[in-house]
C-alpha atoms as a PDB file:
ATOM      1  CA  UNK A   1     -56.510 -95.840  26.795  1.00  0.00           C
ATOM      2  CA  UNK A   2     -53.322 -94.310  26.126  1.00  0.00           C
ATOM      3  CA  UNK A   3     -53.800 -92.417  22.833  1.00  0.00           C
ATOM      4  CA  UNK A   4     -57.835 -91.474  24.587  1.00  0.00           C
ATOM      5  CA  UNK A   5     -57.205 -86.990  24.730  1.00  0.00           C
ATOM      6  CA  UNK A   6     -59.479 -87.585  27.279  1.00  0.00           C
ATOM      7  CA  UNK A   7     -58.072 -90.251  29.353  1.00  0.00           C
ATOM      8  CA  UNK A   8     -55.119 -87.621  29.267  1.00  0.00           C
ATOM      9  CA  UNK A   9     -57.345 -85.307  31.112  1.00  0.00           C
ATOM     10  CA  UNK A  10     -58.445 -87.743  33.272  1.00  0.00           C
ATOM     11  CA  UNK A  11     -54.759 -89.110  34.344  1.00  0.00           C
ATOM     12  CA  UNK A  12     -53.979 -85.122  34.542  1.00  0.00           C
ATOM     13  CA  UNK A  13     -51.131 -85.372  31.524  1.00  0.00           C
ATOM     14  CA  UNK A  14     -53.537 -83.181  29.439  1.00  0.00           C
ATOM     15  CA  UNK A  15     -54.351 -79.610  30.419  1.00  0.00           C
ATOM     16  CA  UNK A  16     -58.034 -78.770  30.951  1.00  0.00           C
ATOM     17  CA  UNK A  17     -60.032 -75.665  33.104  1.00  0.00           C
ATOM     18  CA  UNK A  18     -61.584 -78.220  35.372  1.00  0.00           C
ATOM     19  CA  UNK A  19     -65.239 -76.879  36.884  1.00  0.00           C
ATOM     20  CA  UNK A  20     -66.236 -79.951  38.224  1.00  0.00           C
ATOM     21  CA  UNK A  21     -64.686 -83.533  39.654  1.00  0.00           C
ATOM     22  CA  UNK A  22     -66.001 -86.451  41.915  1.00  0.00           C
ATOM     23  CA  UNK A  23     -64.584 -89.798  42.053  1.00  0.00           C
ATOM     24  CA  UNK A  24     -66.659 -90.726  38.514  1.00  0.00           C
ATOM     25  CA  UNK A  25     -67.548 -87.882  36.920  1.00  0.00           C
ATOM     26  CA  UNK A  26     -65.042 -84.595  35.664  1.00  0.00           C
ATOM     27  CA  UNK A  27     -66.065 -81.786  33.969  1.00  0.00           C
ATOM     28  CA  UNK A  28     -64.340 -78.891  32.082  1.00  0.00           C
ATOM     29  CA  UNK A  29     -64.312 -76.308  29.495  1.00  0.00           C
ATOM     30  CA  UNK A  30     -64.382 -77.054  25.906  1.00  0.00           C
ATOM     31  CA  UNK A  31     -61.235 -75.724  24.180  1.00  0.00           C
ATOM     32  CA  UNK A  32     -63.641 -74.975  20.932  1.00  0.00           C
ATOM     33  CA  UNK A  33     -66.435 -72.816  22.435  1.00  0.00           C
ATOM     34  CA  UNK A  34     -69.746 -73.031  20.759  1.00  0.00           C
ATOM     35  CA  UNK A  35     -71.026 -71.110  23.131  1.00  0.00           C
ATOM     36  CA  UNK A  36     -70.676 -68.689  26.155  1.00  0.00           C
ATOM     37  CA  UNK A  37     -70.548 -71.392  28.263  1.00  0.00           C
ATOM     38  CA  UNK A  38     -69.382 -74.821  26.861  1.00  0.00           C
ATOM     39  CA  UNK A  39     -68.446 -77.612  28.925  1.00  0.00           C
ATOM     40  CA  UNK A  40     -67.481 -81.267  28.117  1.00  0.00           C
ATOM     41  CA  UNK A  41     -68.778 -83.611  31.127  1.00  0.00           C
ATOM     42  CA  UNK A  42     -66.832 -87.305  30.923  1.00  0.00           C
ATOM     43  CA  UNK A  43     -66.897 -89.778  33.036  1.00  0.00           C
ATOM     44  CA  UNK A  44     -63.444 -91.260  34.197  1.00  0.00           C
ATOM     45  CA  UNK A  45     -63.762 -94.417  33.125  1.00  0.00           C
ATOM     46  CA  UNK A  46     -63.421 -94.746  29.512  1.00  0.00           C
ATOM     47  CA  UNK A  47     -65.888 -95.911  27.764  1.00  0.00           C
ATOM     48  CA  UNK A  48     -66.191 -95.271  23.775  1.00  0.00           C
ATOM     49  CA  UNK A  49     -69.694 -94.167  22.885  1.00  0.00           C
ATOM     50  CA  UNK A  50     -73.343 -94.126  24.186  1.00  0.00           C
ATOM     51  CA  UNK A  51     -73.127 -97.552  22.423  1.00  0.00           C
ATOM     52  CA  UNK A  52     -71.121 -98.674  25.021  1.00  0.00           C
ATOM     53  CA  UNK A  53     -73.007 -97.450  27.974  1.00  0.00           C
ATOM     54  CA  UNK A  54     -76.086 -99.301  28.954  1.00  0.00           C
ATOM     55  CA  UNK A  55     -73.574-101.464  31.276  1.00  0.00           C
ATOM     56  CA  UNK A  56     -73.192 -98.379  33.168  1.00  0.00           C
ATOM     57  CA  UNK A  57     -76.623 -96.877  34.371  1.00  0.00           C
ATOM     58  CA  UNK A  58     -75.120 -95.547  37.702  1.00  0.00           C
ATOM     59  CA  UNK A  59     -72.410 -94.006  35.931  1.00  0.00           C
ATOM     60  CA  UNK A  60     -74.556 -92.428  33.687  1.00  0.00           C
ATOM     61  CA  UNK A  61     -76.800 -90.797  36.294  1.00  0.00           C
ATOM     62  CA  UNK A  62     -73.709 -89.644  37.873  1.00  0.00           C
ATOM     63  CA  UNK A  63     -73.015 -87.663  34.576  1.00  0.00           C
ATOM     64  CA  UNK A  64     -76.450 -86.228  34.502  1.00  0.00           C
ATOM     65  CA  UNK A  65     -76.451 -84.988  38.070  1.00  0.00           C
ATOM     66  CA  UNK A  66     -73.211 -83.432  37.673  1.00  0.00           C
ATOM     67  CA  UNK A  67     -74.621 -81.474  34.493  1.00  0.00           C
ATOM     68  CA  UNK A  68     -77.211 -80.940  36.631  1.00  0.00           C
ATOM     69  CA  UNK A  69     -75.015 -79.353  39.291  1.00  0.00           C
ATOM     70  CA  UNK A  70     -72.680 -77.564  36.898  1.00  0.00           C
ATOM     71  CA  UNK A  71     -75.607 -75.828  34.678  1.00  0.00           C
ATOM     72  CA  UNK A  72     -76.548 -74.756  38.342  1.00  0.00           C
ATOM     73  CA  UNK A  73     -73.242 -73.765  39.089  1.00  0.00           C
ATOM     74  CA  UNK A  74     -72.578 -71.377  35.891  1.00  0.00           C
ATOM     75  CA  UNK A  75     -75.826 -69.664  36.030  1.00  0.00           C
ATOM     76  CA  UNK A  76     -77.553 -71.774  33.404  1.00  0.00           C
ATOM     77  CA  UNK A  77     -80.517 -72.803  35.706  1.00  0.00           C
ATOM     78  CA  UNK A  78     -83.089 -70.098  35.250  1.00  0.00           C
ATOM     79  CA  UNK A  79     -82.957 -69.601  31.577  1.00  0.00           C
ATOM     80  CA  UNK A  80     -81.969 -73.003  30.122  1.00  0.00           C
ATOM     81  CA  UNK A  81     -79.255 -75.437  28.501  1.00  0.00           C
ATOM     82  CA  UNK A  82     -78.591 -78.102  26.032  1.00  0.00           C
ATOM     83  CA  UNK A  83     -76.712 -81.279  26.685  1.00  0.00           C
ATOM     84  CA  UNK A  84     -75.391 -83.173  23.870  1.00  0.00           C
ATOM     85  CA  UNK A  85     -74.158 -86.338  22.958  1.00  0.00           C
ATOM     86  CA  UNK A  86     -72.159 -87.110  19.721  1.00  0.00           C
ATOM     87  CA  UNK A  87     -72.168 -90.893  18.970  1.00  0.00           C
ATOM     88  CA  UNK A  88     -70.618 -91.919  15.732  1.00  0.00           C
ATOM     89  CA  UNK A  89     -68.779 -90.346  12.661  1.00  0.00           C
ATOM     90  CA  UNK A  90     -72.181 -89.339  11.639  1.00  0.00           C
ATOM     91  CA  UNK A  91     -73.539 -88.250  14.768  1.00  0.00           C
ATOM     92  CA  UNK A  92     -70.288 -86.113  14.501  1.00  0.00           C
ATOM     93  CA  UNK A  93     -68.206 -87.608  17.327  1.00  0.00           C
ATOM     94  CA  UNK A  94     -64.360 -86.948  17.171  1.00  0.00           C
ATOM     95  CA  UNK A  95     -63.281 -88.338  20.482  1.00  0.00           C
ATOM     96  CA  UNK A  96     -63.953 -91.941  21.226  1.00  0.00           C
ATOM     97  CA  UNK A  97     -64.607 -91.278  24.752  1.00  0.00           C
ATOM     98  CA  UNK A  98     -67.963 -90.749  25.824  1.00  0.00           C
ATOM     99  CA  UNK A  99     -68.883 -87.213  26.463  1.00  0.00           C
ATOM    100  CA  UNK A 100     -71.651 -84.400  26.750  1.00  0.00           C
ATOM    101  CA  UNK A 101     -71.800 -81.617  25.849  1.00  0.00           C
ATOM    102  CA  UNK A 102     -73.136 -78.726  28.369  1.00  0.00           C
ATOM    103  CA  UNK A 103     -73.814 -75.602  26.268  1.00  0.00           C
ATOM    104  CA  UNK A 104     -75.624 -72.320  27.192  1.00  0.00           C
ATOM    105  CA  UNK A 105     -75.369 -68.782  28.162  1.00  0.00           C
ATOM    106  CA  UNK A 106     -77.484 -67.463  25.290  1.00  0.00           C
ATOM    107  CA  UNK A 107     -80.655 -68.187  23.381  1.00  0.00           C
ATOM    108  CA  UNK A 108     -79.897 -71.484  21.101  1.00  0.00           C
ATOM    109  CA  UNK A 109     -81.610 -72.264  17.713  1.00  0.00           C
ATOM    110  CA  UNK A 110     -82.742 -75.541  16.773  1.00  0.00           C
ATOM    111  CA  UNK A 111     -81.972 -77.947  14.321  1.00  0.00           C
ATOM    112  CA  UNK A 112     -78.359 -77.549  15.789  1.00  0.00           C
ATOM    113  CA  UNK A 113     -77.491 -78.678  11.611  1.00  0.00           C
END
């Protein structure tokens, strides 16, 4: 999609702090930090919400085991994560590209608001 911000990241025509890529999966860090560690974990074929997705089951494994292997990765293993999805203006999604959110690296309070 060419006006997709992510797509753009993707295609490498938007900058991002890559921490993870396979041939499906790409992970970086979130611009916006809610968190000491906040990454956004995409696949790289766009698809527009969790709506979208249950055509995609392998794909969407492939996004969990790369959270997996990132929350690994960045130390978030041994005391714990969140991962997020946003689907839908009220479900607070502002990029139309499906995406998770991997947040951590101190204690987290729940209801998130």
């Amino acid at each position: 999609m060419a006006d997709c911000i992510f797509c753009g990241i993707v295609e490498g025509t938007v900058p991002s702090e890559k921490v993870y890529e396979n041939d499906k999966v790409l992970a970086f860090r979130d611009i916006n930090p809610a968190a000491p560690v906040h990454v956004l974990i995409i696949p790289k074929k766009h698809i527009p919400s969790l709506l979208e997705a249950e055509e995609e089951p392998e794909l969407m494994g492939e996004i969990i085991a790369a959270a997996s292997k990132v929350a690994k990765e960045l130390g978030l293993a041994e005391k714990g994560f969140r991962l997020v999805n946003n689907c839908g203006d009220h479900g607070l999604q502002t990029v139309y590209h499906i995406h998770f959110h991997l947040v951590g690296g101190r204690q987290l309070s729940w209801p998130p608001g």
